[in-house]
C-alpha atoms as a PDB file:
ATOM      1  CA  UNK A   1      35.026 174.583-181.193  1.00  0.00           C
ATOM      2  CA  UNK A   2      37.746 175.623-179.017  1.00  0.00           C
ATOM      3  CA  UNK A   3      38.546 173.999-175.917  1.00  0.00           C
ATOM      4  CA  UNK A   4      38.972 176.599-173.885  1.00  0.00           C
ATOM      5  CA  UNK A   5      35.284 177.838-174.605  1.00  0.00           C
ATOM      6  CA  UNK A   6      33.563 179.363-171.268  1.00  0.00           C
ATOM      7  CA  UNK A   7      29.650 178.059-170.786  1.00  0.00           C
ATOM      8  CA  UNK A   8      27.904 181.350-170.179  1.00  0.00           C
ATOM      9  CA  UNK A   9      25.430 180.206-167.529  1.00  0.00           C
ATOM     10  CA  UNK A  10      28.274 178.620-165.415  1.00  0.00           C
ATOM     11  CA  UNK A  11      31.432 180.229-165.960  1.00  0.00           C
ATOM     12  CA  UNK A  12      32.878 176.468-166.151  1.00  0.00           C
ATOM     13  CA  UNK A  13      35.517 175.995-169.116  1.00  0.00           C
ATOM     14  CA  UNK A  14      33.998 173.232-171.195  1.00  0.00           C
ATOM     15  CA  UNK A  15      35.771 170.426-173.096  1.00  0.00           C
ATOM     16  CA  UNK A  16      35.140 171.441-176.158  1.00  0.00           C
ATOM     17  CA  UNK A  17      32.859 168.035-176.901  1.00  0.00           C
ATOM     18  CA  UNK A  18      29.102 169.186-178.022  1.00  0.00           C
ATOM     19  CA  UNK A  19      26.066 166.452-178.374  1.00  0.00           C
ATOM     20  CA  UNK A  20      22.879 168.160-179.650  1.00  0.00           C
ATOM     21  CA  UNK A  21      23.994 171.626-178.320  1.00  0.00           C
ATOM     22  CA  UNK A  22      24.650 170.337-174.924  1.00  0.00           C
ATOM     23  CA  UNK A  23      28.041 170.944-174.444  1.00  0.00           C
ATOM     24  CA  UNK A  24      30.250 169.022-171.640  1.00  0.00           C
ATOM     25  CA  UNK A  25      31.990 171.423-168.777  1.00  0.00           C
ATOM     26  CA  UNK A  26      35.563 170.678-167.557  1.00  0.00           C
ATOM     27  CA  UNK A  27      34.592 170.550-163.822  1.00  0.00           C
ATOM     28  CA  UNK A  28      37.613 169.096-162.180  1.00  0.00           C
ATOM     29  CA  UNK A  29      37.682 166.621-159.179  1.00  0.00           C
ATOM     30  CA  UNK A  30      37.568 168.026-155.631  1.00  0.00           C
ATOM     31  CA  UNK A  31      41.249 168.259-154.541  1.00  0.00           C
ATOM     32  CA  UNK A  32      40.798 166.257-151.613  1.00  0.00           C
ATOM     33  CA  UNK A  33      39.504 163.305-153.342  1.00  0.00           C
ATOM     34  CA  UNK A  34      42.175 163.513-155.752  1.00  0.00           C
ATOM     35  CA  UNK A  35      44.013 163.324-152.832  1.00  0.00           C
ATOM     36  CA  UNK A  36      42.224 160.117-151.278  1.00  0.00           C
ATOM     37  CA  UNK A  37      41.968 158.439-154.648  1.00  0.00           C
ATOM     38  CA  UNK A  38      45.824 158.110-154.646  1.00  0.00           C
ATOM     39  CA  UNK A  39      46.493 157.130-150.998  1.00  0.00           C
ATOM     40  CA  UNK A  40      43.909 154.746-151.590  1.00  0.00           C
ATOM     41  CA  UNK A  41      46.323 153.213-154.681  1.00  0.00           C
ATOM     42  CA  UNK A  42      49.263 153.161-152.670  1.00  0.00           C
ATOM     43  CA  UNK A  43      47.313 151.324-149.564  1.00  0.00           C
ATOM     44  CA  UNK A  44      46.362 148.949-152.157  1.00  0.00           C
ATOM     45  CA  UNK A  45      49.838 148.232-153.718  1.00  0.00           C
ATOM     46  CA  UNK A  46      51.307 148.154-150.270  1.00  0.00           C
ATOM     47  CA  UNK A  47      48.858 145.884-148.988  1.00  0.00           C
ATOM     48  CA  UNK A  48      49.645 143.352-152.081  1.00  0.00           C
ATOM     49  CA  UNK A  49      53.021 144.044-150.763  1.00  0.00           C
ATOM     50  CA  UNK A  50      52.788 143.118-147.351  1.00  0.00           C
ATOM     51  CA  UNK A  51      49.439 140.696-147.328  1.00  0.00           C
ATOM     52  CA  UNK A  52      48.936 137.297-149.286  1.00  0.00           C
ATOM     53  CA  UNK A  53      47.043 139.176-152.343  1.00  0.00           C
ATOM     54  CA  UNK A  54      48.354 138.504-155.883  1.00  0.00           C
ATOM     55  CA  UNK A  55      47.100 134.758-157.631  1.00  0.00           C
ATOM     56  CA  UNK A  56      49.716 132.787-159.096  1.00  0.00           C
ATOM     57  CA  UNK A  57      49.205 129.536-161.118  1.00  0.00           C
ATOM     58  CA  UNK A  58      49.099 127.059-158.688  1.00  0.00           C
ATOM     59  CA  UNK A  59      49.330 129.650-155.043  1.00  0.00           C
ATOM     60  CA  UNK A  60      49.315 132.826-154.368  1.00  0.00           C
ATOM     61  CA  UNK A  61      52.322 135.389-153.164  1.00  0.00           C
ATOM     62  CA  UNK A  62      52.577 134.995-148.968  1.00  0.00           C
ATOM     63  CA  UNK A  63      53.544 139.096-148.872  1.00  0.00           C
ATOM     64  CA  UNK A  64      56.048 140.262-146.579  1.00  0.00           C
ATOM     65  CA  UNK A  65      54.359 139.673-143.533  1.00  0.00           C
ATOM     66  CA  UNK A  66      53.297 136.186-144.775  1.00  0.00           C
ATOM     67  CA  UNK A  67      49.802 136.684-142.546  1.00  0.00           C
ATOM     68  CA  UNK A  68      46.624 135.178-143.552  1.00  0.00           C
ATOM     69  CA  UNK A  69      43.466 134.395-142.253  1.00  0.00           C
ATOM     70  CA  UNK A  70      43.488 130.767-142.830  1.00  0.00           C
ATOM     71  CA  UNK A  71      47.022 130.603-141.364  1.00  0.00           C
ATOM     72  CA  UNK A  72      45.668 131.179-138.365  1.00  0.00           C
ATOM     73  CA  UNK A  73      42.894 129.298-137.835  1.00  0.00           C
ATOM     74  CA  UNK A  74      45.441 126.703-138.402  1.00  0.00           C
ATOM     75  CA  UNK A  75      47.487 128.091-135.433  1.00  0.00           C
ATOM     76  CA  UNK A  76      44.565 128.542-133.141  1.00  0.00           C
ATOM     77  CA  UNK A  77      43.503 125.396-134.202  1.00  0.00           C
ATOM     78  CA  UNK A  78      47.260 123.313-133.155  1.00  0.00           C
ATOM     79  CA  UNK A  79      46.983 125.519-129.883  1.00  0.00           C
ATOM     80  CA  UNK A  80      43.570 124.130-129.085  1.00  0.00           C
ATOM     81  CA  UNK A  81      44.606 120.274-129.909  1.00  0.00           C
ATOM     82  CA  UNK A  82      47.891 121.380-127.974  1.00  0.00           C
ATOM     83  CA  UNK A  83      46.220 122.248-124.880  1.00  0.00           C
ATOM     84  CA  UNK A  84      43.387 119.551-125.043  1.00  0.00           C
ATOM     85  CA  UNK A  85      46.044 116.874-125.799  1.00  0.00           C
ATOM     86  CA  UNK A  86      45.837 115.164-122.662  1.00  0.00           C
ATOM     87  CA  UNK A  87      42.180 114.754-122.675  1.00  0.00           C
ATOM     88  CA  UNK A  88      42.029 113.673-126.012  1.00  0.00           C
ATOM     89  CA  UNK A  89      44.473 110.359-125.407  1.00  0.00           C
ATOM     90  CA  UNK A  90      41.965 110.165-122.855  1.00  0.00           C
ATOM     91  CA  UNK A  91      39.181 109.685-124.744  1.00  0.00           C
ATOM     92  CA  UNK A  92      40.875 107.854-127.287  1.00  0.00           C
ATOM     93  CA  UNK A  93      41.951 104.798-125.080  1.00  0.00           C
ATOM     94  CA  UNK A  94      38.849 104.944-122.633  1.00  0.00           C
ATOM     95  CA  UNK A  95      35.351 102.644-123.867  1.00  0.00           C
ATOM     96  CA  UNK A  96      32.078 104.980-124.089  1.00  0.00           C
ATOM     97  CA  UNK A  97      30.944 103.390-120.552  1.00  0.00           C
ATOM     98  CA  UNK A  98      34.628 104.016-118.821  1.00  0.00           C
ATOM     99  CA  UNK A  99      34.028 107.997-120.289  1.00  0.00           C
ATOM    100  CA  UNK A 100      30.412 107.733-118.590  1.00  0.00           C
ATOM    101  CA  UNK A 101      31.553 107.133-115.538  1.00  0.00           C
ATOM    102  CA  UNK A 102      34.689 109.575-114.909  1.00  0.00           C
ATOM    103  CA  UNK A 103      33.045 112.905-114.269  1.00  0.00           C
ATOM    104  CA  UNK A 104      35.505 114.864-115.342  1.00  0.00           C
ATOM    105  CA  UNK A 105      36.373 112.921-118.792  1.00  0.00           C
ATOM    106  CA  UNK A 106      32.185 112.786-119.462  1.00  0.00           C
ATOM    107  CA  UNK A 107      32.059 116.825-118.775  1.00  0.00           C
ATOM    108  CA  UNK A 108      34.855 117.069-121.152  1.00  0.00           C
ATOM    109  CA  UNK A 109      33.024 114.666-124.005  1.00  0.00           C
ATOM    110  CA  UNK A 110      29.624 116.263-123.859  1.00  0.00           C
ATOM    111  CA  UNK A 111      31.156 119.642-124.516  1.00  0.00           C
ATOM    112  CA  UNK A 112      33.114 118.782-127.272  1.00  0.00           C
ATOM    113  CA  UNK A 113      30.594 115.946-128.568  1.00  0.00           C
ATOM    114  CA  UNK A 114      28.562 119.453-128.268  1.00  0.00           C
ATOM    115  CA  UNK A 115      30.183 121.447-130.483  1.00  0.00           C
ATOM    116  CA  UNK A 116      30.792 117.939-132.544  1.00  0.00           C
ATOM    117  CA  UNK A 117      26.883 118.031-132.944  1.00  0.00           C
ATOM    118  CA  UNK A 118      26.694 121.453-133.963  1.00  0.00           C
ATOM    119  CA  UNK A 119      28.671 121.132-136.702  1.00  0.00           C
ATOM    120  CA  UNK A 120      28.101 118.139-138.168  1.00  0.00           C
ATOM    121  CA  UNK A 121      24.304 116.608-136.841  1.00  0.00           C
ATOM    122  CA  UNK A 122      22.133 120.069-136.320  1.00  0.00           C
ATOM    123  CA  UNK A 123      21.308 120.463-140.020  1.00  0.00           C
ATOM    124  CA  UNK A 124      19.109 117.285-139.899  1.00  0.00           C
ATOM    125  CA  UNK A 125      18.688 116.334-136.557  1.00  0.00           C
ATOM    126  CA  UNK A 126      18.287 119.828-134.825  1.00  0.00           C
ATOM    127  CA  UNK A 127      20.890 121.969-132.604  1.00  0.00           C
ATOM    128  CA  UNK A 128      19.132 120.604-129.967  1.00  0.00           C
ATOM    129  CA  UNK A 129      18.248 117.089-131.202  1.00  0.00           C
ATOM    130  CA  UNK A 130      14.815 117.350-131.377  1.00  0.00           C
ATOM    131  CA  UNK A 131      14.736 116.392-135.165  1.00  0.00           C
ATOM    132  CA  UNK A 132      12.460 117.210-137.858  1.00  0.00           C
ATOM    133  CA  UNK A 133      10.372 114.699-140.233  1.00  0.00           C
ATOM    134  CA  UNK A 134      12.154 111.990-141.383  1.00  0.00           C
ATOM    135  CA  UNK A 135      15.217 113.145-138.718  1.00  0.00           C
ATOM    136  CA  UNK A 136      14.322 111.273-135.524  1.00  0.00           C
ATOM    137  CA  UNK A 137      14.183 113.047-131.968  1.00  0.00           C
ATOM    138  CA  UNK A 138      17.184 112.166-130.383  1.00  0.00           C
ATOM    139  CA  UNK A 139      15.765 113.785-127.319  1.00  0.00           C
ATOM    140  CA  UNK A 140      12.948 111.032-126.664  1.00  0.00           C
ATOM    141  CA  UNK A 141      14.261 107.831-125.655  1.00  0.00           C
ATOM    142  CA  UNK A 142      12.847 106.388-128.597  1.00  0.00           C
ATOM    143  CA  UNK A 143      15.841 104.419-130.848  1.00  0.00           C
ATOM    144  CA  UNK A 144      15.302 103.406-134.137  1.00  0.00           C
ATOM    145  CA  UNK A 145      18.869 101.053-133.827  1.00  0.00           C
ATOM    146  CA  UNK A 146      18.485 100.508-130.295  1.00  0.00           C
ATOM    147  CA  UNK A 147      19.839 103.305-127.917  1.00  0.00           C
ATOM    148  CA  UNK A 148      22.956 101.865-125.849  1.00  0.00           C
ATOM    149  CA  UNK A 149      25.922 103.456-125.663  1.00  0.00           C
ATOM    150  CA  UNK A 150      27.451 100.994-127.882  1.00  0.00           C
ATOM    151  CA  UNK A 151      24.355 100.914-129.882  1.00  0.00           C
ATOM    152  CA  UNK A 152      24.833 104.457-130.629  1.00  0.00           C
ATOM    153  CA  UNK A 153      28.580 104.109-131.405  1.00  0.00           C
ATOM    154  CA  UNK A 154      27.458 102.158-134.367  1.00  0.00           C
ATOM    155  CA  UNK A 155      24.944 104.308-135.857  1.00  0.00           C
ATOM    156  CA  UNK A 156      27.030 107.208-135.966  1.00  0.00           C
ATOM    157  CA  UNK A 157      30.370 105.517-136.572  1.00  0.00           C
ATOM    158  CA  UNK A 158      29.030 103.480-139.755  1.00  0.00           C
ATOM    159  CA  UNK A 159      25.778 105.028-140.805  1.00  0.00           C
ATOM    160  CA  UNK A 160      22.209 103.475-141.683  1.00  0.00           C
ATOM    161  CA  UNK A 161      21.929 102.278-145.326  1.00  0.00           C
ATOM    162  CA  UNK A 162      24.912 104.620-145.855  1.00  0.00           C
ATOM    163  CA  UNK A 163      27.050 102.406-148.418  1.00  0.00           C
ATOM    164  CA  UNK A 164      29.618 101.377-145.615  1.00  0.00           C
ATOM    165  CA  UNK A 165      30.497  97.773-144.881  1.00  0.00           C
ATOM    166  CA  UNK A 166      29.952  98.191-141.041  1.00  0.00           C
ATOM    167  CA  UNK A 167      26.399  99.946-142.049  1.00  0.00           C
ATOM    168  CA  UNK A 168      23.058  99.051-140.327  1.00  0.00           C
ATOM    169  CA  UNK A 169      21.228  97.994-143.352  1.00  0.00           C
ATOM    170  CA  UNK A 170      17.045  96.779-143.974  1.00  0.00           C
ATOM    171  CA  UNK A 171      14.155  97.138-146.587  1.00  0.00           C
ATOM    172  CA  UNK A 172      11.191  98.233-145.432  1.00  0.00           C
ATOM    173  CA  UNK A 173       8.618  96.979-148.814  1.00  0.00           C
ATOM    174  CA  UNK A 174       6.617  99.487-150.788  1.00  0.00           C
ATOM    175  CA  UNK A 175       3.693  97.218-150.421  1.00  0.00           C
ATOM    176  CA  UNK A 176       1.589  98.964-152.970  1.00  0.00           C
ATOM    177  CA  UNK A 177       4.389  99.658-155.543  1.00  0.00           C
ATOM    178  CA  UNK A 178       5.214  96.135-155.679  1.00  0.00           C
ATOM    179  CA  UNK A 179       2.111  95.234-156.214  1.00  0.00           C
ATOM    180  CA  UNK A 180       1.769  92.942-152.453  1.00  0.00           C
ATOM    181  CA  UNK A 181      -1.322  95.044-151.299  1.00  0.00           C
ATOM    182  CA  UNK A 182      -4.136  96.854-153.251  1.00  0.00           C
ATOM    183  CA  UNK A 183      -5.217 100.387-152.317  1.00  0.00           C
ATOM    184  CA  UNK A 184      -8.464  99.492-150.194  1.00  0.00           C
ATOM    185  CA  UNK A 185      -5.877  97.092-147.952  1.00  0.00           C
ATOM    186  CA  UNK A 186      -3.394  99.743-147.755  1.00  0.00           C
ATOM    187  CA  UNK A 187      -6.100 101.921-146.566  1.00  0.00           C
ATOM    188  CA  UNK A 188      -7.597  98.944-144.053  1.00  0.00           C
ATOM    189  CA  UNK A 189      -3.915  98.597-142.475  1.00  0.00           C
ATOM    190  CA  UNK A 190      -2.929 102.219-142.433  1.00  0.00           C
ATOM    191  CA  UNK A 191      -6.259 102.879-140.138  1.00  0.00           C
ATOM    192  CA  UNK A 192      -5.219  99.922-138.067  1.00  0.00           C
ATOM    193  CA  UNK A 193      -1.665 101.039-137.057  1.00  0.00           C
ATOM    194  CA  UNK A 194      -3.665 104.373-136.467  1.00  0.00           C
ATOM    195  CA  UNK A 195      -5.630 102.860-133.875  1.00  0.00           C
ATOM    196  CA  UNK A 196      -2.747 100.851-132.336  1.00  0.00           C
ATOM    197  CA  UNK A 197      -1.387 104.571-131.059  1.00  0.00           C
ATOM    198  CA  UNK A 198      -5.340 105.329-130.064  1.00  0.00           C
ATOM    199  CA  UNK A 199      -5.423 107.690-132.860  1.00  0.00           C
ATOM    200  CA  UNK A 200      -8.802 108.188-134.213  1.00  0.00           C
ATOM    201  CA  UNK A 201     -10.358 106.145-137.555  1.00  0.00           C
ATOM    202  CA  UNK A 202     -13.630 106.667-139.496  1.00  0.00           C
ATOM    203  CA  UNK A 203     -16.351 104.868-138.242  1.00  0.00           C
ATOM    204  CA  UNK A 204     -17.331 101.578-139.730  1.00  0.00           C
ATOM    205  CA  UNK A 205     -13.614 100.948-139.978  1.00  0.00           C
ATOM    206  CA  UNK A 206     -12.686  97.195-140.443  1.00  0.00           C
ATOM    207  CA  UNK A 207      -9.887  97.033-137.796  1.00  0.00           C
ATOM    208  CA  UNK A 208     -10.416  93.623-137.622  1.00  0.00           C
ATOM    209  CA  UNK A 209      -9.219  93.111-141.370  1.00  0.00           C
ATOM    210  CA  UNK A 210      -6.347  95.345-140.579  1.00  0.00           C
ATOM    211  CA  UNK A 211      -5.070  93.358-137.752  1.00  0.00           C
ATOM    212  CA  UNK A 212      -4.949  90.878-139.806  1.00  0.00           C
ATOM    213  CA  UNK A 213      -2.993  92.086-143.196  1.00  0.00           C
ATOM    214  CA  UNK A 214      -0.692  93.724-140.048  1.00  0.00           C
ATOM    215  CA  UNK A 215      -0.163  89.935-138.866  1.00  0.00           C
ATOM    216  CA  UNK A 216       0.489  88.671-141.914  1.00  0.00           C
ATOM    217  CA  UNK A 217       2.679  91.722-144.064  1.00  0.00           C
ATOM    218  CA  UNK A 218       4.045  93.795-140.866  1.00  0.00           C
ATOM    219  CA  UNK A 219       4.287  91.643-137.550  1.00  0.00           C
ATOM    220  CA  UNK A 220       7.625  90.425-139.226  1.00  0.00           C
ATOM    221  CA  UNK A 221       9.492  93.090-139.109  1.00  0.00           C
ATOM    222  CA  UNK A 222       7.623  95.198-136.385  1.00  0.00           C
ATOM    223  CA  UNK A 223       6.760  92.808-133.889  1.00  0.00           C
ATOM    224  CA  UNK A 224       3.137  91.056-133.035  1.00  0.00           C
ATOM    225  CA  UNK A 225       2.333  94.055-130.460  1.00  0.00           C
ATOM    226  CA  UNK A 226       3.718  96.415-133.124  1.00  0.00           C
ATOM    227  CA  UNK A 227       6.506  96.944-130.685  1.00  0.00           C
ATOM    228  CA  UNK A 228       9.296  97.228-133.094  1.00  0.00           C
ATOM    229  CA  UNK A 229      12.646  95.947-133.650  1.00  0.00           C
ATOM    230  CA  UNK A 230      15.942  97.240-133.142  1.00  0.00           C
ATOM    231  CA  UNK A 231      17.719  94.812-134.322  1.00  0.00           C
ATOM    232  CA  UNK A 232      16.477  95.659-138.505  1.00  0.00           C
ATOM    233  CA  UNK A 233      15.528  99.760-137.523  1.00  0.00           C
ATOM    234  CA  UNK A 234      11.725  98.554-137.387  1.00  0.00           C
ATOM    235  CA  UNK A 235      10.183 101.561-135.196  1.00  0.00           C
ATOM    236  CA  UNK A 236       7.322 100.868-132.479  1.00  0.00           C
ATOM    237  CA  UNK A 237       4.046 101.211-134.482  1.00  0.00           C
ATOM    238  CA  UNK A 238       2.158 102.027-130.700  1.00  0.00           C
ATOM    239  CA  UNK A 239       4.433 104.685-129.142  1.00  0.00           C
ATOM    240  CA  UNK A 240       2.568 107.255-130.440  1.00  0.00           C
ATOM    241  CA  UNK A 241       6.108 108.664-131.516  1.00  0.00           C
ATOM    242  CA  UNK A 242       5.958 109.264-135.712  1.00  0.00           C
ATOM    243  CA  UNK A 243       9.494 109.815-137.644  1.00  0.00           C
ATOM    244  CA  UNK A 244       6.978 111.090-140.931  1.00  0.00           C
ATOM    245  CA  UNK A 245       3.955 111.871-139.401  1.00  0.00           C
ATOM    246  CA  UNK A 246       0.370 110.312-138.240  1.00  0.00           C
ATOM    247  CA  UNK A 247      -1.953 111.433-140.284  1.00  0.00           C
ATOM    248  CA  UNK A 248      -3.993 108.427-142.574  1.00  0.00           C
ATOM    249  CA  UNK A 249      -2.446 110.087-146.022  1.00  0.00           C
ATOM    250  CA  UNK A 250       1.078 109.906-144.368  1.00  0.00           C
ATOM    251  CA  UNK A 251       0.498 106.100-143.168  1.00  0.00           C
ATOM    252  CA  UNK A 252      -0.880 104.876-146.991  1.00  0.00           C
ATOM    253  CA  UNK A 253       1.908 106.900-148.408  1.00  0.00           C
ATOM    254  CA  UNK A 254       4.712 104.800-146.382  1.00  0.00           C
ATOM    255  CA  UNK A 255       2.737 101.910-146.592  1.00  0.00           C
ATOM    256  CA  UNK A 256       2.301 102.117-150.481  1.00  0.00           C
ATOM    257  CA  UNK A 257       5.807 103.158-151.238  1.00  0.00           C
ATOM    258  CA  UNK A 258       8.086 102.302-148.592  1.00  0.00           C
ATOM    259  CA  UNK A 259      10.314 104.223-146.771  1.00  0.00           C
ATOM    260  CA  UNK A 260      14.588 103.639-146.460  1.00  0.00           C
ATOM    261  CA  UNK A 261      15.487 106.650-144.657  1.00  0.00           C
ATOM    262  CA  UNK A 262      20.272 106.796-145.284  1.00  0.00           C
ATOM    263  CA  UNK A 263      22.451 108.229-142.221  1.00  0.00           C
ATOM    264  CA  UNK A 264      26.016 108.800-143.909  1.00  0.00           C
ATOM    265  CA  UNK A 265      29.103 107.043-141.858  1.00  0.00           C
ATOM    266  CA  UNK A 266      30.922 109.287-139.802  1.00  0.00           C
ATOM    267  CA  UNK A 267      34.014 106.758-139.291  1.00  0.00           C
ATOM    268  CA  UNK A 268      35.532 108.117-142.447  1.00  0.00           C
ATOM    269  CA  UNK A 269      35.053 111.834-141.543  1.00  0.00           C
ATOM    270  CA  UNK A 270      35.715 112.385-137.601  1.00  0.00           C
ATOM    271  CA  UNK A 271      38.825 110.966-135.420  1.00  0.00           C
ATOM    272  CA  UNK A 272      37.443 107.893-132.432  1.00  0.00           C
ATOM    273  CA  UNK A 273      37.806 110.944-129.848  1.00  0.00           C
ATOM    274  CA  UNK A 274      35.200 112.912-131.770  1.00  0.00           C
ATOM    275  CA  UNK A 275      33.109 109.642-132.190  1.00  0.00           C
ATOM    276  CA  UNK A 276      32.880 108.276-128.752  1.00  0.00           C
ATOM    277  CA  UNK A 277      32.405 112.583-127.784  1.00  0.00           C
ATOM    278  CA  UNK A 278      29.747 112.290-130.254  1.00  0.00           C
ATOM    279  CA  UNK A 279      28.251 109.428-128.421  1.00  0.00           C
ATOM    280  CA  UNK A 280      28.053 110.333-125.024  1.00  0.00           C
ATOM    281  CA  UNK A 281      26.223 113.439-126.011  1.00  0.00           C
ATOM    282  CA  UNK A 282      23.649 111.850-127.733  1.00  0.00           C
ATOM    283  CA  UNK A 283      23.545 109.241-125.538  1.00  0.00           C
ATOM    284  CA  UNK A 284      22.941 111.964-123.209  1.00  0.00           C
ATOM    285  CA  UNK A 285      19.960 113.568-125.267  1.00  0.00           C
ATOM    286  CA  UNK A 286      17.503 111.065-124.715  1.00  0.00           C
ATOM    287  CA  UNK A 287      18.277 109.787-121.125  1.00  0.00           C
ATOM    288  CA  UNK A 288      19.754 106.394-123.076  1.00  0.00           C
ATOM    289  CA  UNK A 289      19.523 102.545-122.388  1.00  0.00           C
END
């Protein structure tokens, strides 16, 4: 078949290829996108020119212009530390409770202990603190570690359970995994604590024998009045505050198993001006101690 073969219904040459009598026209490309098509080529080999575009083995070319993105961030980001300088020796050399009490220094820490929070606390603890189970509320007063300024400076700087030296570290037993308690007790106990927050139990509950597996397995760690203790992370049993929840299944379930909740160490990650920042806005969260 010739190339230059006309289809009869169109008028279109065709290019001489056939499939099953179907025969392929030679319909050229729209001039104008032609056109575009090549501008389009020599934006993109101008831009590899002029912009960071072309991988090497170990970098990349910088172009002509030697611009990129990342670049600068990295400016923006030595103009911002340029211009808060000042403020930042500041916080550096001042104690959490000096910061507290100059207004202007605190304003400064809570905004950037703000932003601080929002990038590094908000995925577990909320962007507004309020926490999630197993995060705790950092807007209620209540403090697993004790909630002082300096208090707080610890559990942020160092972590809970987190692997570092400086770490605040306790066991809480998995009394029915290791075999200390059988079901029925953990069942007795768990309605006990229940009722220590005035939650309701099933009647003909033996609170009694609760109280007493309590005194003898818990009131170690969490106090005779189920108080807590800061000192080991052991939370107040009667606050009516719950990190995992109140319901009976929730209670057996901690009970049985135990529960060792890890905060990672921020020493390692953030500078001391971002730490004591970090501090003061937390410390701020909850009203503090």
């Amino acid at each position: 078949m010739s190339a230059h073969d006309v289809d009869a219904a169109t008028g279109t040459p065709t290019t001489g290829h056939e499939w099953d009598g179907i025969k392929e026209l030679n319909t050229p490309l729209p001039r104008w996108w032609v056109w575009v098509f090549y501008a389009t080529v020599v934006w993109a080999i101008g831009y590899g020119v002029v912009y960071p575009a072309v991988p090497l083995i170990t970098s990349f070319t910088a172009g002509v212009f030697g611009y990129s993105s990342r670049g600068q961030v990295a400016a923006e980001v030595r103009d911002l530390q340029a211009a808060r300088g000042g403020m930042v020796a500041k916080l550096e050399a001042a104690s959490v409770a000096d910061i507290e009490k100059d207004q202007t220094l605190f304003a400064f820490a809570t905004a950037q202990g703000r932003a601080a929070f929002g990038n590094n606390c908000a995925p577990c603890h909320g962007i507004g603190g309020g926490g999630a189970k197993g995060y705790p509320n950092l807007n209620d007063n209540d403090w697993l570690w004790g909630g002082s300024l300096d208090q707080i400076y610890q559990t942020i700087s160092y972590g809970i359970r987190s692997g570092h030296p400086k770490a605040h570290e306790s066991t809480m037993v998995g009394f029915g995994k290791d075999g200390v308690l059988k079901r029925g007790e953990i069942v007795t106990l768990a309605r006990y604590v229940r009722s220590l927050s005035g939650l309701p139990v099933p009647a003909g509950s033996d609170l009694a024998a609760g109280k007493k597996l309590f005194a003898d397995n818990c009131a170690a760690c969490h106090g005779d009045e189920a108080q807590g203790n800061p000192e080991i992370g052991a939370p107040n049993l009667a606050d009516r505050i719950w990190l995992y929840g109140a319901d009976e299944a929730t209670i057996v379930e901690v009970i049985t198993n135990g529960k060792n909740g890890v905060m990672p160490a921020w020493a390692d990650r953030l500078d001391p001006a971002t730490l004591k920042a970090l501090t003061v806005y937390v410390h701020s969260l909850g009203g503090g101690q």
